[in-house]
PDB file of N, CA and C in Angstrom:
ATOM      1  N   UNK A   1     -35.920  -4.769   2.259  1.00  0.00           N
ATOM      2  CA  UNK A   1     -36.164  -4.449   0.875  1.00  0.00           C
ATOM      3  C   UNK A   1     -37.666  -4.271   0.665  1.00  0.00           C
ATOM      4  N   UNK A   2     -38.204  -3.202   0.304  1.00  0.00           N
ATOM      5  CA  UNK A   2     -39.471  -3.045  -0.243  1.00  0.00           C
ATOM      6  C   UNK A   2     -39.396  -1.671  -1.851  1.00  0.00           C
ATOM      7  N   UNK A   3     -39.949  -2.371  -2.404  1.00  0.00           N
ATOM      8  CA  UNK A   3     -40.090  -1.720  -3.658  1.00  0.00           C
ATOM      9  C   UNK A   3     -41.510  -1.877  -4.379  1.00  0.00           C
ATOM     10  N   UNK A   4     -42.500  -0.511  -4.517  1.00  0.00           N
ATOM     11  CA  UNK A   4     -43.694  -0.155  -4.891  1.00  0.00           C
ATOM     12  C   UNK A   4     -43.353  -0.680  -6.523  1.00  0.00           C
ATOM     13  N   UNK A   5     -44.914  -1.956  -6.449  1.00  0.00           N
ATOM     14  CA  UNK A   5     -45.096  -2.260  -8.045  1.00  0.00           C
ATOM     15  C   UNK A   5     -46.198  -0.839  -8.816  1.00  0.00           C
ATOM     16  N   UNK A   6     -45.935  -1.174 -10.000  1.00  0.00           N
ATOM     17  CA  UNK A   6     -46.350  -0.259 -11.011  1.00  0.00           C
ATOM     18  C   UNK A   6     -46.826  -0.991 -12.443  1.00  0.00           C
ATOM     19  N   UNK A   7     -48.157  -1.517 -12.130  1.00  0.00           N
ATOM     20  CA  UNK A   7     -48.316  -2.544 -13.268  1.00  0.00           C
ATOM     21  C   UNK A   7     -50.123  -1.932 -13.219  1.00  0.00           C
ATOM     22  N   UNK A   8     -50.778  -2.250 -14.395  1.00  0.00           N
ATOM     23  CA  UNK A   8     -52.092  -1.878 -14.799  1.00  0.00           C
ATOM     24  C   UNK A   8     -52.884  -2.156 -13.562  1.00  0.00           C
ATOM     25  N   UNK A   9     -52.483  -3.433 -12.780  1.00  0.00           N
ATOM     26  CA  UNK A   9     -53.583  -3.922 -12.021  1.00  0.00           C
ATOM     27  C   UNK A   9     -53.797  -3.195 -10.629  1.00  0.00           C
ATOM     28  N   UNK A  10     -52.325  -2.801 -10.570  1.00  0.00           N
ATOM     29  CA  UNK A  10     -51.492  -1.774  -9.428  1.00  0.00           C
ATOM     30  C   UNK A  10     -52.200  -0.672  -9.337  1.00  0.00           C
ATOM     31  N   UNK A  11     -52.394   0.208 -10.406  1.00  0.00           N
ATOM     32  CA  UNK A  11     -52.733   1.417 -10.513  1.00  0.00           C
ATOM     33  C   UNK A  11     -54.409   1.362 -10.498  1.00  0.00           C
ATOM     34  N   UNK A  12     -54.999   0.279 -11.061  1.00  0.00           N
ATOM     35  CA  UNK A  12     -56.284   0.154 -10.265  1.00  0.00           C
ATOM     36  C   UNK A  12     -56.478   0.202  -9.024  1.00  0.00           C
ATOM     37  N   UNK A  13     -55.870  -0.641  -8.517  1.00  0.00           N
ATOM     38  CA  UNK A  13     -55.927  -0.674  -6.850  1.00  0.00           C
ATOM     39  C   UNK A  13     -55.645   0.815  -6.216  1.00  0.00           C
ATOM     40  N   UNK A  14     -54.781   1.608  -6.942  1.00  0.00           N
ATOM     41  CA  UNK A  14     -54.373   2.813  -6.358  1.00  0.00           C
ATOM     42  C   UNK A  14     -55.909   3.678  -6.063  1.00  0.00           C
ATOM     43  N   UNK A  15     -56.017   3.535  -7.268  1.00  0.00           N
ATOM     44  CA  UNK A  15     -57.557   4.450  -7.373  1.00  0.00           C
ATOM     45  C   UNK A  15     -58.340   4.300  -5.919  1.00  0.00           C
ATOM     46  N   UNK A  16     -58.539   2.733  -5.686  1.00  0.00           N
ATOM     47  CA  UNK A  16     -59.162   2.847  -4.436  1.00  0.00           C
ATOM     48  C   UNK A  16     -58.267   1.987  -2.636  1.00  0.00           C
ATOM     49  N   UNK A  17     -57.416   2.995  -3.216  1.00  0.00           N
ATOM     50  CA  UNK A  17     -56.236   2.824  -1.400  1.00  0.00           C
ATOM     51  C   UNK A  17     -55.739   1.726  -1.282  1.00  0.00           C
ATOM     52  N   UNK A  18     -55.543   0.935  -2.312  1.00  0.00           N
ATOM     53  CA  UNK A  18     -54.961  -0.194  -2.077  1.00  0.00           C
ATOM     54  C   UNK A  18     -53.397  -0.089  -2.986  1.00  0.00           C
ATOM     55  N   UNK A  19     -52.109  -0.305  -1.989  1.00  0.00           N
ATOM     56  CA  UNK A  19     -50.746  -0.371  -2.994  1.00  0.00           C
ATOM     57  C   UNK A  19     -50.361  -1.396  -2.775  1.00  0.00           C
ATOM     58  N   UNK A  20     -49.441  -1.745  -3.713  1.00  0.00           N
ATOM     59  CA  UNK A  20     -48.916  -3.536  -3.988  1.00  0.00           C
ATOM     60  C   UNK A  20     -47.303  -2.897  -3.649  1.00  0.00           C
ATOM     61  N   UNK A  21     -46.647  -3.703  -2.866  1.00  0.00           N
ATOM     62  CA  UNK A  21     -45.154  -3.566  -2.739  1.00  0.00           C
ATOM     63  C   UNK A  21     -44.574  -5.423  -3.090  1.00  0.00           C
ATOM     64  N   UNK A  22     -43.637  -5.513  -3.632  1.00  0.00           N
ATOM     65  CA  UNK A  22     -42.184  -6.465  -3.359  1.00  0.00           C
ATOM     66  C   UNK A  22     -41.679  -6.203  -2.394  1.00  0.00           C
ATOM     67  N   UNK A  23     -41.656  -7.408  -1.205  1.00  0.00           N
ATOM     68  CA  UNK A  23     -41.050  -7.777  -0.120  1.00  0.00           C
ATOM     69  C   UNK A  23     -39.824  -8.591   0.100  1.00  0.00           C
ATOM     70  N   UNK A  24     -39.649  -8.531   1.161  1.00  0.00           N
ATOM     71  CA  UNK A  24     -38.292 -10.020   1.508  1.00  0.00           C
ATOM     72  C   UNK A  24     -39.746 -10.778   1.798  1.00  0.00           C
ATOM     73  N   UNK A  25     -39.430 -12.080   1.672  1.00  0.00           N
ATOM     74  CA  UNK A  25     -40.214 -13.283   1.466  1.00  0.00           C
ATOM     75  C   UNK A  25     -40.654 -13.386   3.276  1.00  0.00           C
ATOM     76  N   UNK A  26     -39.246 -13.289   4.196  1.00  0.00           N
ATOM     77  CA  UNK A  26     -39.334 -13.313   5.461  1.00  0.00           C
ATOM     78  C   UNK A  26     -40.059 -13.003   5.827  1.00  0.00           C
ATOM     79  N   UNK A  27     -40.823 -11.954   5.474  1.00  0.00           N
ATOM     80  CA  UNK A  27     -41.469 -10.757   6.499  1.00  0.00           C
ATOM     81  C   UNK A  27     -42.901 -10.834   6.839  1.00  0.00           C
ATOM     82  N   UNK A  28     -43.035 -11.136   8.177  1.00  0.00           N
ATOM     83  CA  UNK A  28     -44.634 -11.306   8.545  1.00  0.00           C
ATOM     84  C   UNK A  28     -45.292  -9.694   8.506  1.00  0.00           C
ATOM     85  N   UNK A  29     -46.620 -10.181   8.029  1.00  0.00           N
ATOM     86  CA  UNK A  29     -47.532  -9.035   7.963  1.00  0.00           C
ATOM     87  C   UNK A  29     -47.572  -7.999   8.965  1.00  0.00           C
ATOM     88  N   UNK A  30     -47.445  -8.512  10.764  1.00  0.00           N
ATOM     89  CA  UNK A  30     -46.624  -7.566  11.462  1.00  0.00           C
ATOM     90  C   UNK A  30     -45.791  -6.877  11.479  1.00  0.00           C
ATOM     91  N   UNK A  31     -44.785  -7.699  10.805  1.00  0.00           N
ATOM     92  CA  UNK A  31     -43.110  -6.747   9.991  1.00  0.00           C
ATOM     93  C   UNK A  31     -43.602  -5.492   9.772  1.00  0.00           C
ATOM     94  N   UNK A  32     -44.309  -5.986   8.440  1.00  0.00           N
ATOM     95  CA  UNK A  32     -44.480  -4.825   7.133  1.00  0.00           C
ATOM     96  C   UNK A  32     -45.750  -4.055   7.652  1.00  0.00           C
ATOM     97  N   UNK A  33     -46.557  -4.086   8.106  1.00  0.00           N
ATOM     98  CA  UNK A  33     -47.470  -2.872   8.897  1.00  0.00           C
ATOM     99  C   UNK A  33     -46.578  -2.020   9.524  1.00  0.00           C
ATOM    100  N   UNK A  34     -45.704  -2.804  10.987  1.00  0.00           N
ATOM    101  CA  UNK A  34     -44.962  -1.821  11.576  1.00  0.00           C
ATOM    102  C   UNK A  34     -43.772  -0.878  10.531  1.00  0.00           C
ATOM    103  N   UNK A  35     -43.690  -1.232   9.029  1.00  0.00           N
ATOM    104  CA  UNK A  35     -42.309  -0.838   8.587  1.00  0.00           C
ATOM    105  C   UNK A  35     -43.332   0.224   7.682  1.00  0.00           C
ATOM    106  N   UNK A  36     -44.308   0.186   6.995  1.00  0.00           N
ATOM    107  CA  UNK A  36     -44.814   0.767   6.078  1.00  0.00           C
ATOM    108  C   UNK A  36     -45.375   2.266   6.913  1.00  0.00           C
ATOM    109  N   UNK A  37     -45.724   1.698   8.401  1.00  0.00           N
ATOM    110  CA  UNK A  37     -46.452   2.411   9.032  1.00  0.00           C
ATOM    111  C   UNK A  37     -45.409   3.715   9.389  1.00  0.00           C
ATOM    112  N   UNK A  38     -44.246   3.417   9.321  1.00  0.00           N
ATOM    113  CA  UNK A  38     -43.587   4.066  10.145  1.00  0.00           C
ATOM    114  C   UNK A  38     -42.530   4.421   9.051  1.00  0.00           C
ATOM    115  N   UNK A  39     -42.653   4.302   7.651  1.00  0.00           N
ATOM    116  CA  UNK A  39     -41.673   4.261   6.443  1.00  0.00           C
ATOM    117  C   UNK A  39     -42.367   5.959   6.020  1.00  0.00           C
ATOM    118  N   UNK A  40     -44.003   5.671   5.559  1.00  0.00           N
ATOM    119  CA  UNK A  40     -44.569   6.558   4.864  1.00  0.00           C
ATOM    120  C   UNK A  40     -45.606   7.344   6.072  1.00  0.00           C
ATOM    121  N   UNK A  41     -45.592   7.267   7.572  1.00  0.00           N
ATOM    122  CA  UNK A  41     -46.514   7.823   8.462  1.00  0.00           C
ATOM    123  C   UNK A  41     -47.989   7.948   8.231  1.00  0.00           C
ATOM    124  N   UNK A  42     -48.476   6.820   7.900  1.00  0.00           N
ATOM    125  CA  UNK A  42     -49.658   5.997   7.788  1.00  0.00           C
ATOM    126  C   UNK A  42     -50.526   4.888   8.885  1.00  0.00           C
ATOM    127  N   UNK A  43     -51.522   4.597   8.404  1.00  0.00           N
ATOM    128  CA  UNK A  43     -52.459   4.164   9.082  1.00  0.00           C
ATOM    129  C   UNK A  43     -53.033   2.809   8.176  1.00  0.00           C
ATOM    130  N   UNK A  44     -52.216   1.229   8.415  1.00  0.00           N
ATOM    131  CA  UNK A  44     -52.473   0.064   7.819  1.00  0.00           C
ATOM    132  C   UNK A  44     -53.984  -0.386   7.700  1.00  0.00           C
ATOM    133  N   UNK A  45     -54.358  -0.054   7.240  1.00  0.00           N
ATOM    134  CA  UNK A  45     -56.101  -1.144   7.532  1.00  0.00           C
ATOM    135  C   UNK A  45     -55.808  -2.467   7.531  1.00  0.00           C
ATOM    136  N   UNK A  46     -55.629  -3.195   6.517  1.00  0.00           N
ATOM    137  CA  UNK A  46     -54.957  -4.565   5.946  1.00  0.00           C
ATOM    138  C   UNK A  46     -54.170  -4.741   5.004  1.00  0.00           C
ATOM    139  N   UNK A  47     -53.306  -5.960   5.040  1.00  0.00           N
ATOM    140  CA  UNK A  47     -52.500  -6.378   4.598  1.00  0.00           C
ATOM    141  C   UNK A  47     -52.648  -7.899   4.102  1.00  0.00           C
ATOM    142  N   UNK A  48     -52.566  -7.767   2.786  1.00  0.00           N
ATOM    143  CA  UNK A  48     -52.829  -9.234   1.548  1.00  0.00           C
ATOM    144  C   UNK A  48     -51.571  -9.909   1.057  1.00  0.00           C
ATOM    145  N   UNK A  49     -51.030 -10.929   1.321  1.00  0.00           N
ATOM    146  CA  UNK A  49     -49.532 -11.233   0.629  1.00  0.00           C
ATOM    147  C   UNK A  49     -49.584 -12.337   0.060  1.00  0.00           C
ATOM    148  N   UNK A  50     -49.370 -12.795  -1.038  1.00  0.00           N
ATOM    149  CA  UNK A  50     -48.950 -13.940  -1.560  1.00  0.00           C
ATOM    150  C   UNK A  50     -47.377 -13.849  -2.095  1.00  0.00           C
ATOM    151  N   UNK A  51     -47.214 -15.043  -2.781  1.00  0.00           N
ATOM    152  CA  UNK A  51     -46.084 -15.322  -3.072  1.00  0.00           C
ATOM    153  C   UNK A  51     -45.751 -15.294  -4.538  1.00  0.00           C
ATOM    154  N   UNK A  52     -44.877 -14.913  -5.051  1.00  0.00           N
ATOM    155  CA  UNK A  52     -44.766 -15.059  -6.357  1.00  0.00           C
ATOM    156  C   UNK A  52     -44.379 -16.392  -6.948  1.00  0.00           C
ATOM    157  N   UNK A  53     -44.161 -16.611  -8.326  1.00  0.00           N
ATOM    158  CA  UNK A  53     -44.097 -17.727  -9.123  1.00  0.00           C
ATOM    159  C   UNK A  53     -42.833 -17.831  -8.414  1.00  0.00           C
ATOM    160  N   UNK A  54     -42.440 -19.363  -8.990  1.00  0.00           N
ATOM    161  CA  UNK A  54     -41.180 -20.183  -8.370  1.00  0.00           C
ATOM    162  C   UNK A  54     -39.936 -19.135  -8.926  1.00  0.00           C
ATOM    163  N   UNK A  55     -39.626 -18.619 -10.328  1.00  0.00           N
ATOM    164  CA  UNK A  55     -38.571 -17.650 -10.782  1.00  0.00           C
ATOM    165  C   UNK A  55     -37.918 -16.854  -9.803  1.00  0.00           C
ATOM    166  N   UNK A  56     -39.103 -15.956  -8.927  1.00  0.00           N
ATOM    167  CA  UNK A  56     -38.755 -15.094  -8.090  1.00  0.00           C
ATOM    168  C   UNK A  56     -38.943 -15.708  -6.515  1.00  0.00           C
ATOM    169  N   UNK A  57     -38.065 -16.439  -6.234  1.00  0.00           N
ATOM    170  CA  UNK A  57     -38.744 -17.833  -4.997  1.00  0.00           C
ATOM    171  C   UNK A  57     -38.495 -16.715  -3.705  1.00  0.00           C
ATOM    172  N   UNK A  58     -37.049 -15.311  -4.196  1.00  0.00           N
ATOM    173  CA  UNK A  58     -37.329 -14.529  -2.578  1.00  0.00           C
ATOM    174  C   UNK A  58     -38.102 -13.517  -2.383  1.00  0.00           C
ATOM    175  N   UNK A  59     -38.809 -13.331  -3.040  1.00  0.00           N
ATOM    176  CA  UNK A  59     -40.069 -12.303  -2.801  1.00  0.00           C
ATOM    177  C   UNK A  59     -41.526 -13.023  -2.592  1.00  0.00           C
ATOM    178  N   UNK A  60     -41.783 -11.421  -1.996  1.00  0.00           N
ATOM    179  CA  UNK A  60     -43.697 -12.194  -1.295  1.00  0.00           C
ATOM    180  C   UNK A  60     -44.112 -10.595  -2.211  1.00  0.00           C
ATOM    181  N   UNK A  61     -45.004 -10.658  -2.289  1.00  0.00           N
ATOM    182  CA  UNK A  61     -45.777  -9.362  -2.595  1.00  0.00           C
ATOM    183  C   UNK A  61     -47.028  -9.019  -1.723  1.00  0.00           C
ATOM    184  N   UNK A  62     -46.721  -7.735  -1.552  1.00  0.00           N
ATOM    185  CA  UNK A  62     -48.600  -7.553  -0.357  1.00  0.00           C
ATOM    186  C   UNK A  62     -49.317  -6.422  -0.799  1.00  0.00           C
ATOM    187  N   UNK A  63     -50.971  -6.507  -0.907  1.00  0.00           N
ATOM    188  CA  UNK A  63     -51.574  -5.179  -1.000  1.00  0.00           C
ATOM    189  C   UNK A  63     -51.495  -4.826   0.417  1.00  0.00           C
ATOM    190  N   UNK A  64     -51.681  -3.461   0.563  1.00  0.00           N
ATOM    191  CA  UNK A  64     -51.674  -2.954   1.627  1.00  0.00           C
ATOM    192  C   UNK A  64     -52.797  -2.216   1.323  1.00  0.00           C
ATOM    193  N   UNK A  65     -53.781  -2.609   2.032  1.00  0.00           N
ATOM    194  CA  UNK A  65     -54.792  -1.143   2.186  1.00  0.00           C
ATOM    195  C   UNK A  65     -54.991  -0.054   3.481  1.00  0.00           C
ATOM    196  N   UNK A  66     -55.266   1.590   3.174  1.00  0.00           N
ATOM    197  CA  UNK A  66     -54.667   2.325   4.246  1.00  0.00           C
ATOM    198  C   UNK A  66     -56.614   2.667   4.749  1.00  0.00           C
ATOM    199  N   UNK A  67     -56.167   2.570   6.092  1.00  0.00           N
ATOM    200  CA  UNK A  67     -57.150   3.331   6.890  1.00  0.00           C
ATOM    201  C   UNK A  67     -57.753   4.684   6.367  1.00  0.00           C
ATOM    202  N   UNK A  68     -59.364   5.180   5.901  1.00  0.00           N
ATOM    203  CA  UNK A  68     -60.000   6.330   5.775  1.00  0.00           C
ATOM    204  C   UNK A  68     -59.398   6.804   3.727  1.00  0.00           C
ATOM    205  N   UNK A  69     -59.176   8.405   3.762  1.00  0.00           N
ATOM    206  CA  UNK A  69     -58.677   8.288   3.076  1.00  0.00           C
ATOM    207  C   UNK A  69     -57.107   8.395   2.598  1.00  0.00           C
ATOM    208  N   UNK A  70     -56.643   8.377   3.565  1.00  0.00           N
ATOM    209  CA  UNK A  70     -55.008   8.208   3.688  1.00  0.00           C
ATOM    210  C   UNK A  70     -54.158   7.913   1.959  1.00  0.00           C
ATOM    211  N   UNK A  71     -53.408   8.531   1.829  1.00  0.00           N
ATOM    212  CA  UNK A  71     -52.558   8.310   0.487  1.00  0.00           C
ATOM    213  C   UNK A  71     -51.054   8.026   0.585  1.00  0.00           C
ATOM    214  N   UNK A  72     -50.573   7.161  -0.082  1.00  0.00           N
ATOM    215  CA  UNK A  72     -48.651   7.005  -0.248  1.00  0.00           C
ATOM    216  C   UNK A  72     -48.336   7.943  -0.979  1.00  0.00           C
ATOM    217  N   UNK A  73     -47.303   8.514  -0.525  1.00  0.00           N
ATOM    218  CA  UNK A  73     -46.345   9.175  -1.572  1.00  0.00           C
ATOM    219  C   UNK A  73     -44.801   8.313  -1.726  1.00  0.00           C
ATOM    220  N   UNK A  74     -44.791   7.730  -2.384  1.00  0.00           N
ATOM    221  CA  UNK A  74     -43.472   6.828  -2.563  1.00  0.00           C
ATOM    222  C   UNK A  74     -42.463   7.398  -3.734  1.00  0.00           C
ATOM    223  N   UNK A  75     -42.596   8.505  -4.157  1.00  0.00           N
ATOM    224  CA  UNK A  75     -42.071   9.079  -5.266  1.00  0.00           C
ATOM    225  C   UNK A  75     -40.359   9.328  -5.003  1.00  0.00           C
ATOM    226  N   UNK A  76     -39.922   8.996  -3.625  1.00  0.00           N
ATOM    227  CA  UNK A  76     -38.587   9.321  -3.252  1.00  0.00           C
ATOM    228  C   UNK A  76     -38.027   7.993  -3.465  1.00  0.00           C
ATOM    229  N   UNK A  77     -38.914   6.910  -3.321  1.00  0.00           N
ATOM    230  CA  UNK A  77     -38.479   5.352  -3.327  1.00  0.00           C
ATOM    231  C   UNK A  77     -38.314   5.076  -5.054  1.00  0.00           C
ATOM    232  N   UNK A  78     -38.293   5.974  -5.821  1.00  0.00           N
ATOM    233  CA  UNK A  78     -38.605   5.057  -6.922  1.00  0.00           C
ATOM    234  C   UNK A  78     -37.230   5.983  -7.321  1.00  0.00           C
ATOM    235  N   UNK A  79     -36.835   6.934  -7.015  1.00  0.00           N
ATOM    236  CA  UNK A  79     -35.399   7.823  -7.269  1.00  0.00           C
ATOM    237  C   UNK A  79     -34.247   6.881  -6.851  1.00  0.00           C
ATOM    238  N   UNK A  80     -34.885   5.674  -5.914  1.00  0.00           N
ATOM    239  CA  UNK A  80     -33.211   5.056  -5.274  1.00  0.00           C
ATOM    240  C   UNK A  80     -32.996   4.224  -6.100  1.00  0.00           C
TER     241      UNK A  80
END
């Protein structure tokens, strides 16, 4: 499960290459490099995850920032 957030703070980060996704809680930062990398054919620089409040106890959330100037297009993910 990964699903691109869309919140004020989000779309800042966009501006400069950084996207925020909702995760499975499971998933090591290795996971989600190899899944993002190979989801949207990109280039990971780093990866930031915390955890959300206790409400949502199975999600992690991560910025992902991309190598150079590399861009997501996630516009097919938000149709499912």
């Amino acid at each position: 499960m990964i699903r691109p957030i869309l919140t004020e703070k989000s779309l800042r980060l966009m501006e400069e290459g950084q996207y925020t996704f909702d995760l499975n809680r499971e998933w090591t930062k290795p996971q989600i490099k190899f899944f993002v990398e190979d989801l949207f054919n990109v280039n990971v620089r780093s990866i930031r995850t915390y955890r959300l409040p206790r409400q949502l106890k199975t999600q992690k959330r991560a910025i992902i920032q991309l190598q150079g100037n590399q861009t997501l297009d996630y516009s097919f993910a938000e149709e499912e």
